[in-house]
C-alpha atoms as a PDB file:
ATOM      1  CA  UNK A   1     -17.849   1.752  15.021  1.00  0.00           C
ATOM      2  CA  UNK A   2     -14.759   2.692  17.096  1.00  0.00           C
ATOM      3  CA  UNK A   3     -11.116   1.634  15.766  1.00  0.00           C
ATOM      4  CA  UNK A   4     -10.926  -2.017  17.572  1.00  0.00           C
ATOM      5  CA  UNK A   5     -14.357  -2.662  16.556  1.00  0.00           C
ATOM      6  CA  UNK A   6     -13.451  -1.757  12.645  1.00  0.00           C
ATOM      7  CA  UNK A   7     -10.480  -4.178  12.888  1.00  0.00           C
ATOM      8  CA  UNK A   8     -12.186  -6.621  14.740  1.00  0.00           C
ATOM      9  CA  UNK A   9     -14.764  -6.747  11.949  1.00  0.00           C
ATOM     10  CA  UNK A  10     -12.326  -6.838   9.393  1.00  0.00           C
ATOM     11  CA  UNK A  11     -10.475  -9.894  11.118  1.00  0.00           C
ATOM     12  CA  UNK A  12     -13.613 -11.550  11.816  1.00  0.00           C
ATOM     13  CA  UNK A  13     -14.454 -11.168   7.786  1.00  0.00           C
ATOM     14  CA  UNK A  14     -11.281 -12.495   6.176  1.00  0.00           C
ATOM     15  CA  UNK A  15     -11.484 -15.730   8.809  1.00  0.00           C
ATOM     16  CA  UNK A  16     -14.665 -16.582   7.248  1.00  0.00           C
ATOM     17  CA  UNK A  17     -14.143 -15.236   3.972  1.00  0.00           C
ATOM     18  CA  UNK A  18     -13.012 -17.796   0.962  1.00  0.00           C
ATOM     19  CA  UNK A  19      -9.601 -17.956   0.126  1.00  0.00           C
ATOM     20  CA  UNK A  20      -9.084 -16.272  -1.720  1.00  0.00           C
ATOM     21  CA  UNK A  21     -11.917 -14.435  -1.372  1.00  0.00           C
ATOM     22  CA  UNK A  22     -12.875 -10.397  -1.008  1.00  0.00           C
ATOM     23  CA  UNK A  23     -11.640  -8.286   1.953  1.00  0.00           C
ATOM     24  CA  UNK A  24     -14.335  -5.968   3.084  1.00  0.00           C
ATOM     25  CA  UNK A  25     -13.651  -2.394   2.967  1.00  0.00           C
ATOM     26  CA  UNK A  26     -14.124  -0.556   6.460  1.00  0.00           C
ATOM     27  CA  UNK A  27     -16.238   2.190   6.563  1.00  0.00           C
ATOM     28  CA  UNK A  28     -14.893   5.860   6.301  1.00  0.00           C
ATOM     29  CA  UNK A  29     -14.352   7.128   9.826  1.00  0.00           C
ATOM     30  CA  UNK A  30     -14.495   9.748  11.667  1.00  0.00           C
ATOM     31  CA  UNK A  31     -10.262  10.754  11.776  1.00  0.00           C
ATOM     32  CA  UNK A  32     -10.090  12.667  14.555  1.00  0.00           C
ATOM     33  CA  UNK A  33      -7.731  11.116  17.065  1.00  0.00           C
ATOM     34  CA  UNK A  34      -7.750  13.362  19.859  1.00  0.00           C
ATOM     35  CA  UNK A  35     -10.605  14.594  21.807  1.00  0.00           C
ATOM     36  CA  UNK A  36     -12.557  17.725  22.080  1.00  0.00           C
ATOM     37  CA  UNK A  37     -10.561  18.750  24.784  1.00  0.00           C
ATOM     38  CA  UNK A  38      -7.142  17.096  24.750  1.00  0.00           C
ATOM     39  CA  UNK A  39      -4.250  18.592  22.780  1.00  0.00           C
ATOM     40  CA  UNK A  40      -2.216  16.730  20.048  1.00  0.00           C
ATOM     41  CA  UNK A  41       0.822  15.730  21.988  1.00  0.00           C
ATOM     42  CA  UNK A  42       2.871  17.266  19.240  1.00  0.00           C
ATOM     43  CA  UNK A  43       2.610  19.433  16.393  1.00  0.00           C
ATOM     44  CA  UNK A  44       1.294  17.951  12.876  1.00  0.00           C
ATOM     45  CA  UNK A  45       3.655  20.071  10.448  1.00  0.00           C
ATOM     46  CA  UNK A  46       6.933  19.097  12.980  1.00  0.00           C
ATOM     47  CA  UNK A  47       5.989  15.570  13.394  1.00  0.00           C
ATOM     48  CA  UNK A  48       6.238  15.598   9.210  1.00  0.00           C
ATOM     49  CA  UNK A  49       9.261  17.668   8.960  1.00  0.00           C
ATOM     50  CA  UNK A  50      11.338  15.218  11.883  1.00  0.00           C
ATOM     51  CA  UNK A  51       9.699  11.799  10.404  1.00  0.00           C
ATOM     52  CA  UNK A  52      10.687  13.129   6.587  1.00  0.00           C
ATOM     53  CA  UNK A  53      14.529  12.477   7.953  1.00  0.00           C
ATOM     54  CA  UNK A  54      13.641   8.791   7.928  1.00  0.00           C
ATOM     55  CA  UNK A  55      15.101   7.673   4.204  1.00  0.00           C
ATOM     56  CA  UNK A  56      12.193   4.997   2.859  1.00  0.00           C
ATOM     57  CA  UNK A  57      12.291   2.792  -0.462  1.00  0.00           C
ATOM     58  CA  UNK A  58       9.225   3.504  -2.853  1.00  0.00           C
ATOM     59  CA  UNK A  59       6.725   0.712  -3.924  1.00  0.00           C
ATOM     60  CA  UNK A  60       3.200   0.884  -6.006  1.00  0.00           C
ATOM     61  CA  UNK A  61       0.480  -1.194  -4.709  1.00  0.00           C
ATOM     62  CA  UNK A  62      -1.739  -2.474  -7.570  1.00  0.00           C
ATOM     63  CA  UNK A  63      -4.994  -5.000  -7.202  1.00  0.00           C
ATOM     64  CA  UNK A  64      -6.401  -6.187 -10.083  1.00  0.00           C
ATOM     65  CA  UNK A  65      -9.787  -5.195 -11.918  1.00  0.00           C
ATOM     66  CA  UNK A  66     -12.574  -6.721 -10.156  1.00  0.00           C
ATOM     67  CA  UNK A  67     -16.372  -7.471 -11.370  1.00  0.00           C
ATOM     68  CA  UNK A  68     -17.235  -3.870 -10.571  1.00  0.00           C
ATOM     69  CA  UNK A  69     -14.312  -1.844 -11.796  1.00  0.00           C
ATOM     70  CA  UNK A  70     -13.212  -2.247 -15.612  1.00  0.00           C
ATOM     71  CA  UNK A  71      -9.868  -1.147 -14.258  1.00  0.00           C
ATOM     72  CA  UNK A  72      -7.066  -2.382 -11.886  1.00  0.00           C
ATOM     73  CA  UNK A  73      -6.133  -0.141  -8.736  1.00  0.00           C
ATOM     74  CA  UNK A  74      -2.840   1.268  -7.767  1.00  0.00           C
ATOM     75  CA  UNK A  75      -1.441   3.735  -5.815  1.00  0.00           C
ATOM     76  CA  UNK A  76       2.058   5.191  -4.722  1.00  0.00           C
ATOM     77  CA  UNK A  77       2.925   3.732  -1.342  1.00  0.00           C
ATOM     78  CA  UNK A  78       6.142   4.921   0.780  1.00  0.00           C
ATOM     79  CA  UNK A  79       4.943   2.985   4.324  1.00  0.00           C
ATOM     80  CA  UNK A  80       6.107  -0.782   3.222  1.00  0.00           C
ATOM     81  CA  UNK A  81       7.720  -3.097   4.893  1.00  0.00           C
ATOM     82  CA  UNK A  82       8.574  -7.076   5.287  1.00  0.00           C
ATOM     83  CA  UNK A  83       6.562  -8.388   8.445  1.00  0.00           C
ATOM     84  CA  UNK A  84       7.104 -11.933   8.753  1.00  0.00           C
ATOM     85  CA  UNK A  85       9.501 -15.064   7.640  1.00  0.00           C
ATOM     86  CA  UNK A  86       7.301 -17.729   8.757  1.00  0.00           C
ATOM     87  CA  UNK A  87       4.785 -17.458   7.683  1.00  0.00           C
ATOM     88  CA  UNK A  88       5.790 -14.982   5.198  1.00  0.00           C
ATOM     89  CA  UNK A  89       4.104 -11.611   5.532  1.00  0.00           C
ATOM     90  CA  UNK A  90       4.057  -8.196   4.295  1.00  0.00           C
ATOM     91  CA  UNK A  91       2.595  -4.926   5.399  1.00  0.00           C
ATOM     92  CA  UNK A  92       1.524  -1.549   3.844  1.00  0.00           C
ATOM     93  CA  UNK A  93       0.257   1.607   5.377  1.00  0.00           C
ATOM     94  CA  UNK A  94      -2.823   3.368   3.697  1.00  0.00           C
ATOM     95  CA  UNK A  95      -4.651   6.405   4.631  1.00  0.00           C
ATOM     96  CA  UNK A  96      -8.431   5.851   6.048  1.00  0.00           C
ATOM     97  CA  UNK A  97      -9.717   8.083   3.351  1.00  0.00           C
ATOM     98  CA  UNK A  98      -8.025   6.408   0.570  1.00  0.00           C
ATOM     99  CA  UNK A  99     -10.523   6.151  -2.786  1.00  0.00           C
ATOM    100  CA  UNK A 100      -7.775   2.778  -4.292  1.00  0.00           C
ATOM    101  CA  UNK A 101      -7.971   0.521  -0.572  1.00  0.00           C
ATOM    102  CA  UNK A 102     -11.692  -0.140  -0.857  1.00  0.00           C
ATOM    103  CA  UNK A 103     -10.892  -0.822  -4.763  1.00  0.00           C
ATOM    104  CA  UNK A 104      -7.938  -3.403  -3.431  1.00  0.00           C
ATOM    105  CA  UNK A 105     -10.159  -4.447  -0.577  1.00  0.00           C
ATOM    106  CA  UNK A 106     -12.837  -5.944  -2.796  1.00  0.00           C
ATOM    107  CA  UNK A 107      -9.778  -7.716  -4.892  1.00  0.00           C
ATOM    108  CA  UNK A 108      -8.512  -9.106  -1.671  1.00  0.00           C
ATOM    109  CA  UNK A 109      -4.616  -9.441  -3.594  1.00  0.00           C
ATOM    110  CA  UNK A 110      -2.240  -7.240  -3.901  1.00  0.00           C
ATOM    111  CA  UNK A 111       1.108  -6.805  -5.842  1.00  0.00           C
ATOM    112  CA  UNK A 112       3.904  -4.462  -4.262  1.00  0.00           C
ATOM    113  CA  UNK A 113       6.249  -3.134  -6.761  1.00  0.00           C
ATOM    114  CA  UNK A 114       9.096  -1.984  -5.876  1.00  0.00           C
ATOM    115  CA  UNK A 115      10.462   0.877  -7.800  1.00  0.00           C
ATOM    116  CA  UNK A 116      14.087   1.409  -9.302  1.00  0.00           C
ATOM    117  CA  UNK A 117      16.073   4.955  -8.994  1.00  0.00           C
ATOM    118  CA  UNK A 118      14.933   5.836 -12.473  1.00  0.00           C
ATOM    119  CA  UNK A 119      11.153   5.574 -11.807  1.00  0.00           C
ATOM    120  CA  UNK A 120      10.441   8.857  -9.892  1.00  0.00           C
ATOM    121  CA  UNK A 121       8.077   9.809 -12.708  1.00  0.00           C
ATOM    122  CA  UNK A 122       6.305   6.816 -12.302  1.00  0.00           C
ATOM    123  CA  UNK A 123       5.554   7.231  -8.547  1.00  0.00           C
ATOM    124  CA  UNK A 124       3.996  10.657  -9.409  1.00  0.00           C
ATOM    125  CA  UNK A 125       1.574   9.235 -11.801  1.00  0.00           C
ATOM    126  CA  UNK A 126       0.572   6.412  -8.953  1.00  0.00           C
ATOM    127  CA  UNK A 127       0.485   9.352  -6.435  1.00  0.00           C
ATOM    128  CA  UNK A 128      -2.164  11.244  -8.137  1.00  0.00           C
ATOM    129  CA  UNK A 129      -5.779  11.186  -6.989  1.00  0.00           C
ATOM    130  CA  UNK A 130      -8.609  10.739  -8.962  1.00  0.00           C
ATOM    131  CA  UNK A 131      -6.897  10.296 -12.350  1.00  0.00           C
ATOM    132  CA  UNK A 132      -6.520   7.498 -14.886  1.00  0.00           C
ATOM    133  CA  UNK A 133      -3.143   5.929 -13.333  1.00  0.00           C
ATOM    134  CA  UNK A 134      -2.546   2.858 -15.585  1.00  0.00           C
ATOM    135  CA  UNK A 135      -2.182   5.573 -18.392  1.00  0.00           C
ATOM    136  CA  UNK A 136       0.286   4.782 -20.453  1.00  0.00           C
ATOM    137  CA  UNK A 137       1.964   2.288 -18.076  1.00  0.00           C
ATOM    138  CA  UNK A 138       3.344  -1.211 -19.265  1.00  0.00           C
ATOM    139  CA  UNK A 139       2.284  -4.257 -16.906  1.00  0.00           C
ATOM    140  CA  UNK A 140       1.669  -7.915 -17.088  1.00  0.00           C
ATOM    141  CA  UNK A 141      -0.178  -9.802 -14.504  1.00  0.00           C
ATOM    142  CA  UNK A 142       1.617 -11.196 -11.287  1.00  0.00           C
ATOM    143  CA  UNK A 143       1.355 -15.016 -11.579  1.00  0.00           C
ATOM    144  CA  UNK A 144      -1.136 -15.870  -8.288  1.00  0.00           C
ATOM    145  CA  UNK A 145      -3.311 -12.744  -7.884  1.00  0.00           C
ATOM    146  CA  UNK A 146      -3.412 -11.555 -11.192  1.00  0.00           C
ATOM    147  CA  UNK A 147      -2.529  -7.551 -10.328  1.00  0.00           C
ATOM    148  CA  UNK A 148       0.035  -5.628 -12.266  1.00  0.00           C
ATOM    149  CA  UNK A 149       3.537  -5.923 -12.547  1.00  0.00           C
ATOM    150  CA  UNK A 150       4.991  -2.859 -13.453  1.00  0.00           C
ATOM    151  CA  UNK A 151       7.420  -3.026 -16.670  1.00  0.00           C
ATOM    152  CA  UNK A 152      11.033  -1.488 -14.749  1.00  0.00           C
ATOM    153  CA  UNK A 153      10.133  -2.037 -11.391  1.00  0.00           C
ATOM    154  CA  UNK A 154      13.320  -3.336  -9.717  1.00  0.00           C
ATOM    155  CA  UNK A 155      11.150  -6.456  -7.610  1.00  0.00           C
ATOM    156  CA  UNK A 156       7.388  -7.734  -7.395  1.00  0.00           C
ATOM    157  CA  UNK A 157       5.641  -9.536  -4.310  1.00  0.00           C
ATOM    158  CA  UNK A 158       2.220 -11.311  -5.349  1.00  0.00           C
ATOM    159  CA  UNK A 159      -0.117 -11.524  -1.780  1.00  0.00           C
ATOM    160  CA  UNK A 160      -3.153 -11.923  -0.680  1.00  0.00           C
ATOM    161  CA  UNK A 161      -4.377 -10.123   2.155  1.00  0.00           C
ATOM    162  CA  UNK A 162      -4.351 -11.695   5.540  1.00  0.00           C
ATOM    163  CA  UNK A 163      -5.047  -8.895   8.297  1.00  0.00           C
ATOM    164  CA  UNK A 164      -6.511  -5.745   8.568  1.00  0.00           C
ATOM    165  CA  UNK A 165      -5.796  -3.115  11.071  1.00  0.00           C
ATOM    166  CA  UNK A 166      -6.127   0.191  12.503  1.00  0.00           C
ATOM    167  CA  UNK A 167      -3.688   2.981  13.430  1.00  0.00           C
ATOM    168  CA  UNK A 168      -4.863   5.987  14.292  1.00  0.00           C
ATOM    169  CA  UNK A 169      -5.741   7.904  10.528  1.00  0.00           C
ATOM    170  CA  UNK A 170      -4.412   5.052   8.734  1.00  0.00           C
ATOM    171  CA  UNK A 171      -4.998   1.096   7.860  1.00  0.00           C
ATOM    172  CA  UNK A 172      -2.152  -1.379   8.306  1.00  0.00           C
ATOM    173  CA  UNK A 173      -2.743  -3.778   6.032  1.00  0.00           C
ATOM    174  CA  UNK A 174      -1.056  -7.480   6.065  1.00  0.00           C
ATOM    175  CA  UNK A 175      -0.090  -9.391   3.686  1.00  0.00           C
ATOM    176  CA  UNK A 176       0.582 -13.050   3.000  1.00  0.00           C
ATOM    177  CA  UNK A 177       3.337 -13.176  -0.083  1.00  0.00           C
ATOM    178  CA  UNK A 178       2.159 -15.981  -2.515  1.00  0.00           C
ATOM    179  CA  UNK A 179       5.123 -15.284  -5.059  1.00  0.00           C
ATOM    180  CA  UNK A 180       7.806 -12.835  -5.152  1.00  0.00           C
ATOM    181  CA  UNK A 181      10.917 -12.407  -7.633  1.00  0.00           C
ATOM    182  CA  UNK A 182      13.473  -9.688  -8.667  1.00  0.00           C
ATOM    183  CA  UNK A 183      13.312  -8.043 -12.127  1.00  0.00           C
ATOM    184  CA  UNK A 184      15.391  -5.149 -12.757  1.00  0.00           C
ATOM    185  CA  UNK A 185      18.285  -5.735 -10.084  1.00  0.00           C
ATOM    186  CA  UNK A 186      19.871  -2.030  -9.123  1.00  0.00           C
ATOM    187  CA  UNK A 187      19.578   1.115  -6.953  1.00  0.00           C
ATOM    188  CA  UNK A 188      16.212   2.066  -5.415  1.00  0.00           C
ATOM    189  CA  UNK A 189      14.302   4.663  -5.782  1.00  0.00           C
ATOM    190  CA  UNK A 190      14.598   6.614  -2.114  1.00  0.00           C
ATOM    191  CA  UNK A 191      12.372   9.221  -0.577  1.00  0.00           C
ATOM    192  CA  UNK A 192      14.187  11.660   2.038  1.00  0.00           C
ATOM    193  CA  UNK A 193      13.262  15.213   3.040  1.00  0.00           C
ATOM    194  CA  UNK A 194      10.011  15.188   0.970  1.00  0.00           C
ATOM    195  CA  UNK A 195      12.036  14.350  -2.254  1.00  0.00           C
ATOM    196  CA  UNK A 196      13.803  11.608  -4.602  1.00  0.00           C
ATOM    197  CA  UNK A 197      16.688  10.504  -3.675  1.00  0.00           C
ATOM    198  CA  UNK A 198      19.564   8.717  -4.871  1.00  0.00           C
ATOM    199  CA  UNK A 199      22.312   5.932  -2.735  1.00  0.00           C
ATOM    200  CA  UNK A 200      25.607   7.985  -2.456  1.00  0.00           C
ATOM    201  CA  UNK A 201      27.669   6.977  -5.457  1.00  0.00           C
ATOM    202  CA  UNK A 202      25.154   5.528  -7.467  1.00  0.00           C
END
């Protein structure tokens, strides 16, 4: 299944899905962009280093624990951003290889924290593959979908997810915002130059 026939599929699912109901996780495809014999218009390692100049807040995406998994899903997410007033939407990025989307899929909510300056450690734990992220983390449960609220995080938006689509190695996923409130009011935490940052004079 080619890229518009993935997101045409997962379109075609969450119209006839209940709501809310489970978003079906696309299958794991093949990534390469570029044919056998065309070049990549630019190098991989530049387009990084010239991109990593664009200063981006930091969120965690959690879903809750479904009937399959004894645990809810998270992971650290840098590609966020506010889509939509009316109706009011959300989107993240997440790589096509991701092991937590299919996990958040099947949930079909989402919760986007958004973390403060003193949270770096945080992100790291939620950036880690493969390992038991909820460890030691403080959450209660975001009041429509039920997925955690991280304890610190400076703001919370409860969705559910409306769209799915593709983009080259990566999913762009929409989301409608259900409930949304600010917790810990204060400096962000920032990511610049493939590090932590802080707002000048903060």
């Amino acid at each position: 299944m080619g890229h518009a026939g993935a997101a045409a599929a997962a379109v075609r699912y969450l119209r006839s899905a209940p709501v809310p109901g489970p978003v079906e996780a696309l299958p794991r495809p093949d990534l390469r962009c570029v044919g056998e014999d065309e070049r990549a218009p630019v190098d991989q390692a530049v387009f990084r280093s010239v991109l990593g100049n664009f200063a981006t807040g930091v969120t965690v995406i959690t879903a809750p624990a479904t009937a399959d998994e004894g645990s809810p899903a998270g992971f650290a997410c840098q590609s966020f951003s506010s889509l939509s007033l009316d109706p009011p939407l959300v989107c993240f990025l997440v790589g096509r290889t991701s092991t937590t989307w299919p996990r958040i899929a099947r949930a079909g909510v989402f919760c986007v924290n958004v973390l403060g300056a003193g949270q770096g450690e945080l992100c790291r734990s939620f950036a880690v593959s493969g390992a038991d992220k909820f460890a030691g983390v403080t959450y209660d449960s975001a009041p429509v979908s039920g997925s955690p609220r991280l304890t610190g995080a400076a703001a919370w938006i409860d969705c559910t997810v409306h769209a799915v689509h593709t983009g080259g190695d990566h999913l762009i996923v929409v989301g409608r915002v259900d409930a949304l409130g600010v917790v810990e009011p204060g400096d962000p935490l920032i990511f610049h130059r493939g590090r932590f940052a802080r707002l000048q004079g903060s």
